[in-house]
C-alpha atoms as a PDB file:
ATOM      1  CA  UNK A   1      -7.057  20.295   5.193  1.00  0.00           C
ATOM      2  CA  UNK A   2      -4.980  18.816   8.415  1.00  0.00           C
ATOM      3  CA  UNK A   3      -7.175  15.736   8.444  1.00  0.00           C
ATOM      4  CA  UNK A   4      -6.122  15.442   4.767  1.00  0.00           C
ATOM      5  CA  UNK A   5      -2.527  16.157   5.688  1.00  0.00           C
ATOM      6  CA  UNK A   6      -2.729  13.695   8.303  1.00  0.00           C
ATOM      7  CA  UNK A   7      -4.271  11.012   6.162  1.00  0.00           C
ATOM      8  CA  UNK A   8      -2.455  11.177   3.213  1.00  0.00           C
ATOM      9  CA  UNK A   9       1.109  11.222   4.874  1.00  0.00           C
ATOM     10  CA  UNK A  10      -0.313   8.229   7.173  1.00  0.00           C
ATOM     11  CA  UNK A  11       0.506   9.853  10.354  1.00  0.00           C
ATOM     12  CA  UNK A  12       3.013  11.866   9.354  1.00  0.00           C
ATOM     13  CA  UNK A  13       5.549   9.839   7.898  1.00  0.00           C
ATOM     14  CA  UNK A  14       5.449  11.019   4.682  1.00  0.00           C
ATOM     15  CA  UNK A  15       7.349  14.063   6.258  1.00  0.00           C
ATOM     16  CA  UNK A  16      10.317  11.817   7.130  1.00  0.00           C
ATOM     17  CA  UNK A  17      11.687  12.481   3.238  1.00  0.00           C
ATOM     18  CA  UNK A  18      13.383  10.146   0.931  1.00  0.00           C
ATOM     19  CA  UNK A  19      12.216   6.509   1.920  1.00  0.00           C
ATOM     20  CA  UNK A  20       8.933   7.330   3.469  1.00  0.00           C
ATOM     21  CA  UNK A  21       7.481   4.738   1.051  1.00  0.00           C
ATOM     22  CA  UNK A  22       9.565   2.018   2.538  1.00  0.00           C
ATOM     23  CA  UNK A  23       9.181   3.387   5.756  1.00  0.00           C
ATOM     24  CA  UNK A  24       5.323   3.235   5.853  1.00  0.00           C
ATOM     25  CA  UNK A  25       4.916   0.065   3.523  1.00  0.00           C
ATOM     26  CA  UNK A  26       7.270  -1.039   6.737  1.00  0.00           C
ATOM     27  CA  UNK A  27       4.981   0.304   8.655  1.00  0.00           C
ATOM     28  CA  UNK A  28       2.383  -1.446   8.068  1.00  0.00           C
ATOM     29  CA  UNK A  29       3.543  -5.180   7.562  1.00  0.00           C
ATOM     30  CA  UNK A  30       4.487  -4.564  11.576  1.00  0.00           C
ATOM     31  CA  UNK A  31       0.896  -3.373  12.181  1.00  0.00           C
ATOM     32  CA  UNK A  32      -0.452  -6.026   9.933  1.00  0.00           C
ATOM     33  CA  UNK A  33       1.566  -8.764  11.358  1.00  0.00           C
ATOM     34  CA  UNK A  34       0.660  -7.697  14.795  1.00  0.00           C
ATOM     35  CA  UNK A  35      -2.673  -7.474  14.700  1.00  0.00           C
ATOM     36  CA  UNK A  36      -3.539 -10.434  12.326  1.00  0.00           C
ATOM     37  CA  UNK A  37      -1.412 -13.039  13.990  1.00  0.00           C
ATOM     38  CA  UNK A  38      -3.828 -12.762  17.033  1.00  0.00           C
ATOM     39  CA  UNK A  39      -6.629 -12.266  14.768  1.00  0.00           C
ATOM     40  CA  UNK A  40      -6.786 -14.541  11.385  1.00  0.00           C
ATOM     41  CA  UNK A  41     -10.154 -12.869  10.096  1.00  0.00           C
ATOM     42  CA  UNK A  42      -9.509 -12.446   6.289  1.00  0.00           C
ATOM     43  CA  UNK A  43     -13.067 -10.285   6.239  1.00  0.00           C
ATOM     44  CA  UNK A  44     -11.868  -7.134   8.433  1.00  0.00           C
ATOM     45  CA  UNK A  45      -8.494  -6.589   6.721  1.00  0.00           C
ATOM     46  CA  UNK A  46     -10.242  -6.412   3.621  1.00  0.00           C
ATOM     47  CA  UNK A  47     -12.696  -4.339   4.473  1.00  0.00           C
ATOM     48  CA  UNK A  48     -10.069  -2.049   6.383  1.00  0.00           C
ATOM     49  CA  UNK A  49      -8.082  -2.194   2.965  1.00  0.00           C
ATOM     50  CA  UNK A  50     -10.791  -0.909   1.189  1.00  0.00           C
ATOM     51  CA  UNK A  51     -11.604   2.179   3.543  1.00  0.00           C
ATOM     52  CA  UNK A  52      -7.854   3.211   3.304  1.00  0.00           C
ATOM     53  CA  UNK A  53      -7.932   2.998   0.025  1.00  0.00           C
ATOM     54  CA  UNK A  54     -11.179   5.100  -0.480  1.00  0.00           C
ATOM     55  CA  UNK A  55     -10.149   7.631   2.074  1.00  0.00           C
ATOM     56  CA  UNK A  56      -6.476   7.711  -0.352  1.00  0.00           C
ATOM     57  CA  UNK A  57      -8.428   8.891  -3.052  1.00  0.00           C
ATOM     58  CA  UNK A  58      -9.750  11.353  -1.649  1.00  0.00           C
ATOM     59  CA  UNK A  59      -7.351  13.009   0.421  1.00  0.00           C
ATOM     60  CA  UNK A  60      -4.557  12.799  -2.301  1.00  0.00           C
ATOM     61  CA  UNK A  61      -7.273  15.014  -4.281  1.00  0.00           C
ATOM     62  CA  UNK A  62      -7.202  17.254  -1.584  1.00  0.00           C
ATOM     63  CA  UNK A  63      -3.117  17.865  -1.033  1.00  0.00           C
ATOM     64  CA  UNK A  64      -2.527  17.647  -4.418  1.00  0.00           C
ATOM     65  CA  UNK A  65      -4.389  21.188  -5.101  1.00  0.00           C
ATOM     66  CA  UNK A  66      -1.521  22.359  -2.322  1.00  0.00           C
ATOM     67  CA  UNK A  67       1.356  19.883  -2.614  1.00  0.00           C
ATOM     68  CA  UNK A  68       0.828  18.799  -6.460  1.00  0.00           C
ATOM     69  CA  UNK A  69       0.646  15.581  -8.329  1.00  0.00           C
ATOM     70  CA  UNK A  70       1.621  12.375  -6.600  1.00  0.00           C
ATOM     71  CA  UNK A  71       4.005  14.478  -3.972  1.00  0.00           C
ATOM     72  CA  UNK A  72       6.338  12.506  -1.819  1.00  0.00           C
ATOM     73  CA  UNK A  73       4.576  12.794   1.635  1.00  0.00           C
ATOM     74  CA  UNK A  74       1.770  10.896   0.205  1.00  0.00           C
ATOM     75  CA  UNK A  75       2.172   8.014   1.398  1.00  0.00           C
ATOM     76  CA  UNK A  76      -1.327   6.761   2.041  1.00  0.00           C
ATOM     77  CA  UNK A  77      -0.785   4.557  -1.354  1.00  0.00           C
ATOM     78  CA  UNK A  78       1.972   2.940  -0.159  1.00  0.00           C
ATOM     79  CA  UNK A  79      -0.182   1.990   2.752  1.00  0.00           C
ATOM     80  CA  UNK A  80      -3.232   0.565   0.586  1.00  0.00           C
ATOM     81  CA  UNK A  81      -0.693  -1.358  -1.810  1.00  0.00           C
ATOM     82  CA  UNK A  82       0.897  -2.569   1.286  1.00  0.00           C
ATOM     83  CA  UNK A  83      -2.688  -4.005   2.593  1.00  0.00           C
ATOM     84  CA  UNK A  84      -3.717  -5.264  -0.468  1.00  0.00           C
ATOM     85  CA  UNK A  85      -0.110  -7.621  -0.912  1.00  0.00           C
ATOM     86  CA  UNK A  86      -0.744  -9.032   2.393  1.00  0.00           C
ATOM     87  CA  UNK A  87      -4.508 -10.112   1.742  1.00  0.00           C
ATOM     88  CA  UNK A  88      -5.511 -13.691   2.621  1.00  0.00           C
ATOM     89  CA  UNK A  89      -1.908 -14.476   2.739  1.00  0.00           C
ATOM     90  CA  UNK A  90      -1.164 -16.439   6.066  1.00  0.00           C
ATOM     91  CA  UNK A  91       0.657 -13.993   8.346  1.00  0.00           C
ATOM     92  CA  UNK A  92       3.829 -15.257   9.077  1.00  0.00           C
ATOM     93  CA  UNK A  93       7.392 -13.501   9.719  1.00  0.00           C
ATOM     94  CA  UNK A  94       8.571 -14.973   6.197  1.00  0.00           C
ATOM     95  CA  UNK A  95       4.898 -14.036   4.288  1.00  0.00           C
ATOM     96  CA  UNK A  96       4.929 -10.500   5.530  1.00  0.00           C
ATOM     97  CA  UNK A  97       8.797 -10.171   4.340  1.00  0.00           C
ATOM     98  CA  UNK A  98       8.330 -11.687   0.918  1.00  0.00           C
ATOM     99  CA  UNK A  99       4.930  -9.406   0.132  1.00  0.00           C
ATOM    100  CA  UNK A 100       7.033  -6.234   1.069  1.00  0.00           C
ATOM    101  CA  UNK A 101       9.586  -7.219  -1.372  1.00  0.00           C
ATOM    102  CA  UNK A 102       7.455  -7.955  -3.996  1.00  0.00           C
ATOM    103  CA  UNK A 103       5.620  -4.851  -3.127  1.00  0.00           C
ATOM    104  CA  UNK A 104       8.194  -2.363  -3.638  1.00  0.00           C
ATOM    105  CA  UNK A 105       9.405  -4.296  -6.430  1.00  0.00           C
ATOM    106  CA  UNK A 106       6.481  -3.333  -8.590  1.00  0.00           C
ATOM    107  CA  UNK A 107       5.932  -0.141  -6.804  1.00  0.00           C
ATOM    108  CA  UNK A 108       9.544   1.090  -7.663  1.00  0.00           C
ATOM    109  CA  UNK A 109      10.136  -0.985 -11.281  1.00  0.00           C
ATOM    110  CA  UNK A 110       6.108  -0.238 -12.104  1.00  0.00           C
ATOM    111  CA  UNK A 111       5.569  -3.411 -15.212  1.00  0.00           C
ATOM    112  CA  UNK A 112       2.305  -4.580 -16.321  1.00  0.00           C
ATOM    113  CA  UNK A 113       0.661  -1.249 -17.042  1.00  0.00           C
ATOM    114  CA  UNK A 114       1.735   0.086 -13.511  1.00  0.00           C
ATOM    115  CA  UNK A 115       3.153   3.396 -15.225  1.00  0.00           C
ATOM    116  CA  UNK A 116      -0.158   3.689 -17.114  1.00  0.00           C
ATOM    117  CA  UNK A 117      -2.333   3.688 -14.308  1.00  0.00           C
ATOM    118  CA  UNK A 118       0.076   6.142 -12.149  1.00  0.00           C
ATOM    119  CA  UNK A 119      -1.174   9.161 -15.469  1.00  0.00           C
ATOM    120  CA  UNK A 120      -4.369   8.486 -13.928  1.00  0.00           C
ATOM    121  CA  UNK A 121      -5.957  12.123 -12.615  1.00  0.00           C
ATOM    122  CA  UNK A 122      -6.100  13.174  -9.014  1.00  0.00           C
ATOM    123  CA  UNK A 123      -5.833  10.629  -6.451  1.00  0.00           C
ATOM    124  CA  UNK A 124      -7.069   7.770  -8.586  1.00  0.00           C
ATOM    125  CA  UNK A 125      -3.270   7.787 -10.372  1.00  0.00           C
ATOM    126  CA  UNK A 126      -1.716   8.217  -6.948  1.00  0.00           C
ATOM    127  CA  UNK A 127      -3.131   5.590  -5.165  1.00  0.00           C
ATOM    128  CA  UNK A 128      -4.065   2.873  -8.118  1.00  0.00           C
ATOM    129  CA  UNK A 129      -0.328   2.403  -9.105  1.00  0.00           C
ATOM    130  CA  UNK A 130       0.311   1.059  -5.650  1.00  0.00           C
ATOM    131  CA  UNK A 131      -2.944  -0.483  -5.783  1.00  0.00           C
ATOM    132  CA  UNK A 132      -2.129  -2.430  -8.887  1.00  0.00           C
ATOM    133  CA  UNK A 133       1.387  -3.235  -7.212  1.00  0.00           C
ATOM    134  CA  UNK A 134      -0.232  -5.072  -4.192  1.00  0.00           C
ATOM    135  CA  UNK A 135      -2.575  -6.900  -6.452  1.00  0.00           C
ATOM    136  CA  UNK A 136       0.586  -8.071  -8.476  1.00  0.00           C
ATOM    137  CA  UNK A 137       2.355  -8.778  -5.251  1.00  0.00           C
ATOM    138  CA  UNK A 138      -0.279 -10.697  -3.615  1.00  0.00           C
ATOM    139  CA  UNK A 139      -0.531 -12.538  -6.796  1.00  0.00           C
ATOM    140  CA  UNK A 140       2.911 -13.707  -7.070  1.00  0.00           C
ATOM    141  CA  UNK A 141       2.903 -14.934  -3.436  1.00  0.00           C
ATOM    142  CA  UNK A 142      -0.414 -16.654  -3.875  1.00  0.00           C
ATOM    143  CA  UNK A 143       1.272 -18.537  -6.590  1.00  0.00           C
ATOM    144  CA  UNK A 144       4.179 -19.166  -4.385  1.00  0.00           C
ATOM    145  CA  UNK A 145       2.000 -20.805  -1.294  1.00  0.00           C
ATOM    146  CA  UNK A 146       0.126 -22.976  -3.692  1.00  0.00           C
ATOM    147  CA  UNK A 147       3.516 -24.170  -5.128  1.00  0.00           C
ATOM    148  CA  UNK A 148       4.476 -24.606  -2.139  1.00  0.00           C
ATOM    149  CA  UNK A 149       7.774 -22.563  -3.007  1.00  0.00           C
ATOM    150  CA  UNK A 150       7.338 -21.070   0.955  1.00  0.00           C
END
């Protein structure tokens, strides 16, 4: 149960209280923009994405039986909606800023069958809302970089 503890509050922030979202979505554009501006391979992050995502789902089964559904210190989904705004998006200071924006935009105001998804059961509702915010996030910036908006 600690690992799940662990895992789902992503290192304990979820602990912090109100904001821990923000906080780890914060989180991890500075991890993401640290370690991808060195690196610019658009396979690992994905792959990386994926796993966190995965191992959301399952430990947000696991608290939930203890904490109950979609509790605030899980914030593992914030994490994997987080990753999945920033993929294949060219890390730069102004990127990273826009896709958390956009992020907690949909992740807070939850359009486009966000709010559907988050009824899902178990972990599968508390991590595919988020999921389905970084897709829309990563979406709208894509469309911004092609535009050439940024």
């Amino acid at each position: 149960m600690l690992f799940h503890k662990i895992t789902s509050t992503s290192l304990g922030i979820g602990y912090i209280g109100k904001g821990a979202g923000t906080v780890a979505a914060v989180a991890t554009c500075l991890v993401w923009y640290f370690s991808l501006s060195v690196d610019s391979n658009f396979i690992v992050p994905a792959v990386i994405t994926l796993l966190i995502s995965a191992l959301g789902i399952w430990s947000a089964n696991i608290v939930e039986a203890q904490w109950g559904k979609d509790h605030q210190r899980v914030v593992i989904d914030e994490v994997a909606g987080m990753c999945i705004a920033l993929l294949w998006i060219p890390v730069t200071p102004l990127n990273v800023l826009i896709a958390l924006l956009l992020f907690r935009f949909f992740d807070i105001v939850k359009p486009l069958y966000i709010k559907r998804v988050e009824n899902w059961p178990g972990g599968w509702g508390v991590m595919f809302d988020d999921i389905l915010a970084g897709v829309y996030a990563n979406i709208v910036l894509q469309i911004f970089l092609k535009v050439n908006l940024l």
